[in-house]
C-alpha atoms as a PDB file:
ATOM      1  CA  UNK A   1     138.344 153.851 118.188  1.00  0.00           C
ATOM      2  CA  UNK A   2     135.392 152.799 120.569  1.00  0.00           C
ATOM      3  CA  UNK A   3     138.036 151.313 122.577  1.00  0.00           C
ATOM      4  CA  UNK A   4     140.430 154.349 122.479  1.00  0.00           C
ATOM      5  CA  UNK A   5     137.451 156.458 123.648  1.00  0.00           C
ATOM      6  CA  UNK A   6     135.865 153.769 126.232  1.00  0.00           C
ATOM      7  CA  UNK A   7     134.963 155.625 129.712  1.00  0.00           C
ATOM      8  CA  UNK A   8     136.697 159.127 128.586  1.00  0.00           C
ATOM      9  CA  UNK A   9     135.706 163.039 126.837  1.00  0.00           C
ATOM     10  CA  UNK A  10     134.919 163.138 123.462  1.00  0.00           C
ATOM     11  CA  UNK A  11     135.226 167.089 122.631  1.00  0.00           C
ATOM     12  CA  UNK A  12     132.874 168.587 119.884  1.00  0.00           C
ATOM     13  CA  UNK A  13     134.611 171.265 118.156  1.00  0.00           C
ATOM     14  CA  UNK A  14     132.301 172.840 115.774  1.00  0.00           C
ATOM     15  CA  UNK A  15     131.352 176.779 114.920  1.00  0.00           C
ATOM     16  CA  UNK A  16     128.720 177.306 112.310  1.00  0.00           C
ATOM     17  CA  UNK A  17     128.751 180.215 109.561  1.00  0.00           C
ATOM     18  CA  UNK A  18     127.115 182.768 112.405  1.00  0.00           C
ATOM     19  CA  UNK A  19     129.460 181.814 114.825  1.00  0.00           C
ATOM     20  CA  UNK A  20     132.286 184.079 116.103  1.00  0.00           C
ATOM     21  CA  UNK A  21     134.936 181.615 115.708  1.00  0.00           C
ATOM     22  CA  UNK A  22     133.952 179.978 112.264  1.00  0.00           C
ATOM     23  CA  UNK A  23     137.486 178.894 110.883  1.00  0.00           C
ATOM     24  CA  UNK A  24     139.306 175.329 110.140  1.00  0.00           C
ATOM     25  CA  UNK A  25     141.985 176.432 111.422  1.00  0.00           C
ATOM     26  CA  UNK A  26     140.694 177.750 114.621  1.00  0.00           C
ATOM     27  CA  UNK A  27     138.349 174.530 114.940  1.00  0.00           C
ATOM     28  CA  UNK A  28     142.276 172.741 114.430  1.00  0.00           C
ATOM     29  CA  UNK A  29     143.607 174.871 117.800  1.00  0.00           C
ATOM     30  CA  UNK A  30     140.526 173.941 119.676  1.00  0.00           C
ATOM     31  CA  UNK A  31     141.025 170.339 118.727  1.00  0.00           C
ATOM     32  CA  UNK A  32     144.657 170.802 120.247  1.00  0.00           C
ATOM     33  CA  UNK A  33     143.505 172.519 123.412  1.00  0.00           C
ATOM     34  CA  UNK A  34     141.033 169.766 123.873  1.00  0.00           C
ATOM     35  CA  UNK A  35     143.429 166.995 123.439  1.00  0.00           C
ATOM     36  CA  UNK A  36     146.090 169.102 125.498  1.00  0.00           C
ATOM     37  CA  UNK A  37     143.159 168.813 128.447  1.00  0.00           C
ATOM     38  CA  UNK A  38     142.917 165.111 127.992  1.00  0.00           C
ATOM     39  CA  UNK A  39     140.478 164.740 125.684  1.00  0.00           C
ATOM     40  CA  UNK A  40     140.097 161.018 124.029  1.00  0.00           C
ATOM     41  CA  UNK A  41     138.355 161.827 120.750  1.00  0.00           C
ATOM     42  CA  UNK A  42     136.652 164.576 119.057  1.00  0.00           C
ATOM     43  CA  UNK A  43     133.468 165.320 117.122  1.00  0.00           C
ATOM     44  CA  UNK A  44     133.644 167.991 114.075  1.00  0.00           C
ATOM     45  CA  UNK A  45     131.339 168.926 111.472  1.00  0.00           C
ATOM     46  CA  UNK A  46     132.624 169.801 107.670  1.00  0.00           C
ATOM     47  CA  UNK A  47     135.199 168.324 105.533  1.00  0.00           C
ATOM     48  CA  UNK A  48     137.682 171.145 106.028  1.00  0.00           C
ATOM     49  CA  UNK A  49     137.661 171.514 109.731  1.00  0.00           C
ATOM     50  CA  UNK A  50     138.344 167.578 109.959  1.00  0.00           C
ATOM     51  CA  UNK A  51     140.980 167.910 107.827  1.00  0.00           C
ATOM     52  CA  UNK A  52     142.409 171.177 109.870  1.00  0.00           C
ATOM     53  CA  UNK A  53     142.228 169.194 113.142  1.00  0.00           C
ATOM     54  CA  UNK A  54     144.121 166.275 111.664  1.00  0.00           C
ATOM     55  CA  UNK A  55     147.143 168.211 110.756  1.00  0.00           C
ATOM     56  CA  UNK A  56     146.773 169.288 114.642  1.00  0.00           C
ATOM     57  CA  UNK A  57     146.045 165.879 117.049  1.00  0.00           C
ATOM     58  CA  UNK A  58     146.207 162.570 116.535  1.00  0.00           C
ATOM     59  CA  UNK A  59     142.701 161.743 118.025  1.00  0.00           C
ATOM     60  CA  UNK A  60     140.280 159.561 116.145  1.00  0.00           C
ATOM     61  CA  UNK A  61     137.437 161.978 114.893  1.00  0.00           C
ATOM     62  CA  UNK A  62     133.739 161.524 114.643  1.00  0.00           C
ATOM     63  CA  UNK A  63     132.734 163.116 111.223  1.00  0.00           C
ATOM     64  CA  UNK A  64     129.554 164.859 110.398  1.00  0.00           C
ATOM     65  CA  UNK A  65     128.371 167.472 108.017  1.00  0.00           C
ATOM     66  CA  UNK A  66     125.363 169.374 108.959  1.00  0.00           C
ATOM     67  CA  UNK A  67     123.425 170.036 105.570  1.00  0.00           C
ATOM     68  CA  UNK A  68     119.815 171.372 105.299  1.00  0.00           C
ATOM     69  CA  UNK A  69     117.541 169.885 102.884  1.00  0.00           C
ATOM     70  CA  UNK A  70     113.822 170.863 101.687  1.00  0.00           C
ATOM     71  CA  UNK A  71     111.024 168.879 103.013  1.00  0.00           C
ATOM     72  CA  UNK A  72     113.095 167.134 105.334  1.00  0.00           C
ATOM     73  CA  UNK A  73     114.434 168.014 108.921  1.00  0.00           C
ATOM     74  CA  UNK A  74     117.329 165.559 109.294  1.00  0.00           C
ATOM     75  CA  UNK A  75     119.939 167.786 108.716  1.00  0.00           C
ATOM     76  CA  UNK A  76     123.077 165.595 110.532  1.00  0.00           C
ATOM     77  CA  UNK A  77     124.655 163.804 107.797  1.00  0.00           C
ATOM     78  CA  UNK A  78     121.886 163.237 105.952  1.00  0.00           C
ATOM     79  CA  UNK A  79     122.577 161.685 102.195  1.00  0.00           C
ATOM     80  CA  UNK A  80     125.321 159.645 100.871  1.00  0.00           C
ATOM     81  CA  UNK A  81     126.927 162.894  99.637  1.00  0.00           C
ATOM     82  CA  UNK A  82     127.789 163.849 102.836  1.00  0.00           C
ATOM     83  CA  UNK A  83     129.264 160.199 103.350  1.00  0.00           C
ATOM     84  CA  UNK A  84     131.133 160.460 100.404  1.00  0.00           C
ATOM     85  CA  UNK A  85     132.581 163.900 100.945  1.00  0.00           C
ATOM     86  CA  UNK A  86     133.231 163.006 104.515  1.00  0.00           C
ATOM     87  CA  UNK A  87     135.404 159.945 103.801  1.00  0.00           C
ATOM     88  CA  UNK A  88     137.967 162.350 101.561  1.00  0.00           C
ATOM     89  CA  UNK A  89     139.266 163.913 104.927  1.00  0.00           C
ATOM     90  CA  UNK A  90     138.916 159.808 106.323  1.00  0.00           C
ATOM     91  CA  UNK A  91     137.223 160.390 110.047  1.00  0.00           C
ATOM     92  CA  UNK A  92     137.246 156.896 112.180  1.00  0.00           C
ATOM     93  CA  UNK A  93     133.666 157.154 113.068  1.00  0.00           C
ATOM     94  CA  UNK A  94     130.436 159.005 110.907  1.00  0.00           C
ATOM     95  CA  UNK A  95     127.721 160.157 112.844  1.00  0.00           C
ATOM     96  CA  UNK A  96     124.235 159.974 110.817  1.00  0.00           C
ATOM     97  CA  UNK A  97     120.994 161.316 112.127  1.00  0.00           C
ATOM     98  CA  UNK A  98     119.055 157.957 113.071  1.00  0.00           C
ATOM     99  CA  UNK A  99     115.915 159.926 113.861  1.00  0.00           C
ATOM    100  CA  UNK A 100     112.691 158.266 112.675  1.00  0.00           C
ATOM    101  CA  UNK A 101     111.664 161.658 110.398  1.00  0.00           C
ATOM    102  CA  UNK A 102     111.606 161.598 106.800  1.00  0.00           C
ATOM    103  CA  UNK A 103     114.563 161.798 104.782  1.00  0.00           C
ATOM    104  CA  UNK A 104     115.767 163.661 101.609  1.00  0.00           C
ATOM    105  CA  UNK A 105     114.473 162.163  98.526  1.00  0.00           C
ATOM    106  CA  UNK A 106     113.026 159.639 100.237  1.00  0.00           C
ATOM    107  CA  UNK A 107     115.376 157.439 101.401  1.00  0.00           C
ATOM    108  CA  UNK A 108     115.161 155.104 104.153  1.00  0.00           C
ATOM    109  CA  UNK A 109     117.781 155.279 106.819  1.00  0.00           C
ATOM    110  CA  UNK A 110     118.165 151.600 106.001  1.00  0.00           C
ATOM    111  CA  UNK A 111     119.013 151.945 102.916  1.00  0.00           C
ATOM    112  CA  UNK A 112     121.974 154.591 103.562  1.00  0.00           C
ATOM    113  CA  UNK A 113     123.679 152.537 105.814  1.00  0.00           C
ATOM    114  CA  UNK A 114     123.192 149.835 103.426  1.00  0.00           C
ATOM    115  CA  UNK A 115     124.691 151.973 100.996  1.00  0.00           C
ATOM    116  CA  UNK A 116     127.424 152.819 103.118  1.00  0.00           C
ATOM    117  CA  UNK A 117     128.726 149.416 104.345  1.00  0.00           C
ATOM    118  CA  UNK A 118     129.093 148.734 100.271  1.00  0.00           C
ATOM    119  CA  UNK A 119     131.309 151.666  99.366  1.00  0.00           C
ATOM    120  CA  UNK A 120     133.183 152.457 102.598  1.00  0.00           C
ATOM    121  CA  UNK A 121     133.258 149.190 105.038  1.00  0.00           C
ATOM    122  CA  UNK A 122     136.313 150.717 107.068  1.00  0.00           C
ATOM    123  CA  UNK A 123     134.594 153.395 108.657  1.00  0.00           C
ATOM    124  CA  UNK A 124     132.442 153.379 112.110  1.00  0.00           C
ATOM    125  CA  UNK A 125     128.886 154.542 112.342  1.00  0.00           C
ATOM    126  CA  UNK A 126     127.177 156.281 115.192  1.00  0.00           C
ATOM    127  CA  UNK A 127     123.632 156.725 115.113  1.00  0.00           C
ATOM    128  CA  UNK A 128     122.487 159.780 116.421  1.00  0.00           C
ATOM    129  CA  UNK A 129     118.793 159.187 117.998  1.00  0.00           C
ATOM    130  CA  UNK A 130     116.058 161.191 120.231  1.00  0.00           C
ATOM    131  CA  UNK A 131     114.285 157.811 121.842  1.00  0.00           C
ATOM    132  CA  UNK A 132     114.585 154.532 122.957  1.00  0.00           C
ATOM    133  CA  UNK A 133     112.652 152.948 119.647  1.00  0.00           C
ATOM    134  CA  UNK A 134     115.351 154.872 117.508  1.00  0.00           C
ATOM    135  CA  UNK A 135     118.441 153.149 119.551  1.00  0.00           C
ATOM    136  CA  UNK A 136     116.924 149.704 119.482  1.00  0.00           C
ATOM    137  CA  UNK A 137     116.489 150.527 115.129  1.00  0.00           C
ATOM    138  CA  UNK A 138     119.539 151.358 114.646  1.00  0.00           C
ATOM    139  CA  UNK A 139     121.114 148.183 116.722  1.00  0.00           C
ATOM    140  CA  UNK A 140     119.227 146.383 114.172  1.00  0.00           C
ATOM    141  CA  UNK A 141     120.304 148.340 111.363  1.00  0.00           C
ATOM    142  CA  UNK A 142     123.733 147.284 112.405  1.00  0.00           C
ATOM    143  CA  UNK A 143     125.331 151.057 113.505  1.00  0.00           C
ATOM    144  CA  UNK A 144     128.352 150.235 115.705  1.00  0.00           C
ATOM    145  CA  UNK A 145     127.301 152.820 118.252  1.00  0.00           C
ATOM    146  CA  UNK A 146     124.163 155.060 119.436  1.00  0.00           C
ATOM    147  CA  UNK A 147     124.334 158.832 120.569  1.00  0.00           C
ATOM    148  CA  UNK A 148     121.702 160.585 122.439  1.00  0.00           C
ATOM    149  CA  UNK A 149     122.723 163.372 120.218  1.00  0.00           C
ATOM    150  CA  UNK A 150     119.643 164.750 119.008  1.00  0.00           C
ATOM    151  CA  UNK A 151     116.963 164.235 122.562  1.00  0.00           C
ATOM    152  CA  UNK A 152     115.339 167.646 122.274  1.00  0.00           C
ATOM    153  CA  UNK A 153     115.318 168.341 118.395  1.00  0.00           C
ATOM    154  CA  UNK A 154     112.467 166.502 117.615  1.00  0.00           C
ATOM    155  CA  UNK A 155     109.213 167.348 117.588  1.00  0.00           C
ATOM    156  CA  UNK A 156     108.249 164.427 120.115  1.00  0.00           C
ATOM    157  CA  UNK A 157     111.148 165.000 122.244  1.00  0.00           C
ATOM    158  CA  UNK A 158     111.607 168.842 121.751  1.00  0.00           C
ATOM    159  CA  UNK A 159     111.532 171.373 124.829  1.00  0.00           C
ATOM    160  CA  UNK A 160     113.857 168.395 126.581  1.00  0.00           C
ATOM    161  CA  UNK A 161     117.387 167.921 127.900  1.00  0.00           C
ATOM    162  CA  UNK A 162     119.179 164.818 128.118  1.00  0.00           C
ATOM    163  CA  UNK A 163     120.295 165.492 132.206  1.00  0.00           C
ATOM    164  CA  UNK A 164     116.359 166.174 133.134  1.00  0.00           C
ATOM    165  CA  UNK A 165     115.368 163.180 135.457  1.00  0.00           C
ATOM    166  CA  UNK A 166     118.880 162.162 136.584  1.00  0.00           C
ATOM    167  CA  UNK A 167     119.520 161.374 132.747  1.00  0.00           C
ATOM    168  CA  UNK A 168     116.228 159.507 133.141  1.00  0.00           C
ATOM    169  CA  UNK A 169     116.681 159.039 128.487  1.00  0.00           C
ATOM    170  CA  UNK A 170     119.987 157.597 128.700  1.00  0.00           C
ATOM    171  CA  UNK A 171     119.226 155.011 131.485  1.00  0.00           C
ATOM    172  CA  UNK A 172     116.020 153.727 129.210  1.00  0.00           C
ATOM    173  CA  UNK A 173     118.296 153.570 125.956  1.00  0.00           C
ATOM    174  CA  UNK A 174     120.904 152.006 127.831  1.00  0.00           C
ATOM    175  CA  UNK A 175     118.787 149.379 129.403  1.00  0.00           C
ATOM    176  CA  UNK A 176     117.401 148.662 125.404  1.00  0.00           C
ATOM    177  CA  UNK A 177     120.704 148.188 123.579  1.00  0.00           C
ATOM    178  CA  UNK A 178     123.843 146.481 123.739  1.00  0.00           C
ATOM    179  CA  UNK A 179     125.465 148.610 121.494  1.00  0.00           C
ATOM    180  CA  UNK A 180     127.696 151.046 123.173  1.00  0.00           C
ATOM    181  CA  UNK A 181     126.044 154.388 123.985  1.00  0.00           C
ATOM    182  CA  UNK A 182     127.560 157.522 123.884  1.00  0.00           C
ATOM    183  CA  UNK A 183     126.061 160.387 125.952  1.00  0.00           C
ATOM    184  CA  UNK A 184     125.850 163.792 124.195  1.00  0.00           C
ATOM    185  CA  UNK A 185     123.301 167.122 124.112  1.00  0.00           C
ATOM    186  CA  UNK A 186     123.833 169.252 127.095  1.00  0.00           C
ATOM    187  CA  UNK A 187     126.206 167.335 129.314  1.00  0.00           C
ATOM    188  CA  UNK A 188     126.998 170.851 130.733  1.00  0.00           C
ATOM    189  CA  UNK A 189     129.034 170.551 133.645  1.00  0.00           C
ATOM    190  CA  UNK A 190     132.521 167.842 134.623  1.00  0.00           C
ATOM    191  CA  UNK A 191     130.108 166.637 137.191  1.00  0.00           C
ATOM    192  CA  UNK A 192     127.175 165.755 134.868  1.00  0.00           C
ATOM    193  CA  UNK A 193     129.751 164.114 132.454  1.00  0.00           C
ATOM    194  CA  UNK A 194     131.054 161.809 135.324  1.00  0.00           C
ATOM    195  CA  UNK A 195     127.360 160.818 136.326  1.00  0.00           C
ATOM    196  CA  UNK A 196     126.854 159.582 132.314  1.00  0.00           C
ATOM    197  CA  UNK A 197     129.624 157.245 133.010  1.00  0.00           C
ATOM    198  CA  UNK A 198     128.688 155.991 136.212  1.00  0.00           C
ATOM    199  CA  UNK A 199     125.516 155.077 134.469  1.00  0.00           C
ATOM    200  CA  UNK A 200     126.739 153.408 131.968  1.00  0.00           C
ATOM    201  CA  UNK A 201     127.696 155.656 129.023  1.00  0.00           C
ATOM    202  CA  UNK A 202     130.747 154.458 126.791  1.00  0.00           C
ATOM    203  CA  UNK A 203     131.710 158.055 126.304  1.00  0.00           C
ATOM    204  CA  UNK A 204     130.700 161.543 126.637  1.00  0.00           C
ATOM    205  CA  UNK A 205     130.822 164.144 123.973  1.00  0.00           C
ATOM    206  CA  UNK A 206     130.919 167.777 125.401  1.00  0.00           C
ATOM    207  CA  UNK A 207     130.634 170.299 122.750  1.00  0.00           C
ATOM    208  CA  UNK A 208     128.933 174.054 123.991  1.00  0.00           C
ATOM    209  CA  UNK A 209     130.309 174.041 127.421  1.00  0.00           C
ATOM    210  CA  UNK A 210     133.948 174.094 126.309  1.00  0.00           C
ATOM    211  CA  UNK A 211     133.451 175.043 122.513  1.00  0.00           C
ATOM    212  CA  UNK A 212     131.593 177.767 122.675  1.00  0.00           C
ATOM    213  CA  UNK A 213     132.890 180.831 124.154  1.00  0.00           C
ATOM    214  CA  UNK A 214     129.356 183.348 123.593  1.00  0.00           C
ATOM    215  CA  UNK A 215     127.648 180.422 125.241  1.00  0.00           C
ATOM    216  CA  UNK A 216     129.942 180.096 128.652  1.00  0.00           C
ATOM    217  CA  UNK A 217     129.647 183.896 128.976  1.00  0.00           C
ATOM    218  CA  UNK A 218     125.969 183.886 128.770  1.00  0.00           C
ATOM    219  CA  UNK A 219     125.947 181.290 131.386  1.00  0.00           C
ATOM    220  CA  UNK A 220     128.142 183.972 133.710  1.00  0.00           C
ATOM    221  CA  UNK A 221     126.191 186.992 132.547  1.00  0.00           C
ATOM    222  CA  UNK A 222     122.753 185.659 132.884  1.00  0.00           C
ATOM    223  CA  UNK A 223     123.633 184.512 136.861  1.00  0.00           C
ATOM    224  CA  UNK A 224     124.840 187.875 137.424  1.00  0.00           C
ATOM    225  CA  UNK A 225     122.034 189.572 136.025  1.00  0.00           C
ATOM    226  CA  UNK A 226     120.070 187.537 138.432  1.00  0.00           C
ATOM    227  CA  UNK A 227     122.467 187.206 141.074  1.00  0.00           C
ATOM    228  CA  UNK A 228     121.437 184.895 144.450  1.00  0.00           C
ATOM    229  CA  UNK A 229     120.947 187.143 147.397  1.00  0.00           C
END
């Protein structure tokens, strides 16, 4: 998969329970446009909507489910049971939240990947971090990728954007790791998706910007509501 994916779009097709287009089977069409528009790979969230896109593209998938648990803000695939559940519609990649904040029941991150190398060996993992010391952890731990998924939900990184700086983040994680990096949170525009590669990004994962239909209109309502004179 990482090699299927190398220097190309991975497309995030996800709508949560308040979202306008909540639906496996419209999260399956999306999957279709995207690969119709050249995508390489895409990213969903929930057992059903992978198995929806499946039946729709060929693409490998990156597999998450998006859980919240009390006393804990890692919310991105956070517990074996997500693992577990995940593996019945049999994504090529899991993405795990890699973030150095307490996890449910106390678990180390460590020990879940541990944990998942034992049961399901076959599948890739993608750590999804908010700082250089949780990239260089997880190429330790062994993950066979890092995403800069989750720079600007953290409380230490939180109020940023991975693009701020001339994707100032990505250039430190990618100068810490070997492992290859995936670019992803608010990779907004083709041009700012190009400029992650010529960095040195492995991939790019666009979700919002071509996912997200209330969010692209806001873009266009909010400029004309302050239009440029």
């Amino acid at each position: 998969m990482l090699e299927q994916i190398k220097g190309k779009l991975v497309v995030s097709c996800q709508a949560l329970e308040n979202e306008p287009l909540h639906s496996s089977f419209i999260m399956g069409r999306m999957a279709l446009a995207a690969a119709q528009g050249g995508a390489a790979g895409i990213r969903a969230n929930s057992v059903a909507d992978i198995a929806a896109i499946k039946q729709q593209v060929t693409l490998p998938v990156i597999g998450i489910i998006k859980r919240d648990y009390p006393g804990s803000e890692v919310f991105i695939t956070a517990t074996m049971r997500e693992v577990t559940e995940l593996m019945r519609a049999a994504p090529e990649m899991i993405a795990l939240d890699a973030t150095a904040r307490a996890r449910p029941d106390g678990e180390t991150l460590e020990q879940l990947v541990r944990r998942i190398r034992r049961n399901f060996p076959e599948v890739l993992l993608m750590a999804d971090i908010s700082d250089v010391d949780e990239a260089v952890a997880a190429e330790a731990l062994g993950f066979d990728c890092v995403g800069t998924t989750l720079y600007g939900y953290t409380a230490p990184t939180r109020g940023h954007r991975l693009p701020e700086n001339d994707f100032a983040l990505l250039k430190d994680v990618l100068a810490a790791v070997a492992l290859p990096v995936i670019a992803e949170g608010n990779v907004d525009t083709p041009e700012r998706a190009a400029r992650c590669l010529s960095l040195g990004a492995h991939a790019v994962v666009v979700g919002g910007a071509i996912t997200r239909p209330q969010q692209i209109t806001r873009r266009f309502t909010d400029a004309l509501d302050s239009p440029v004179i």
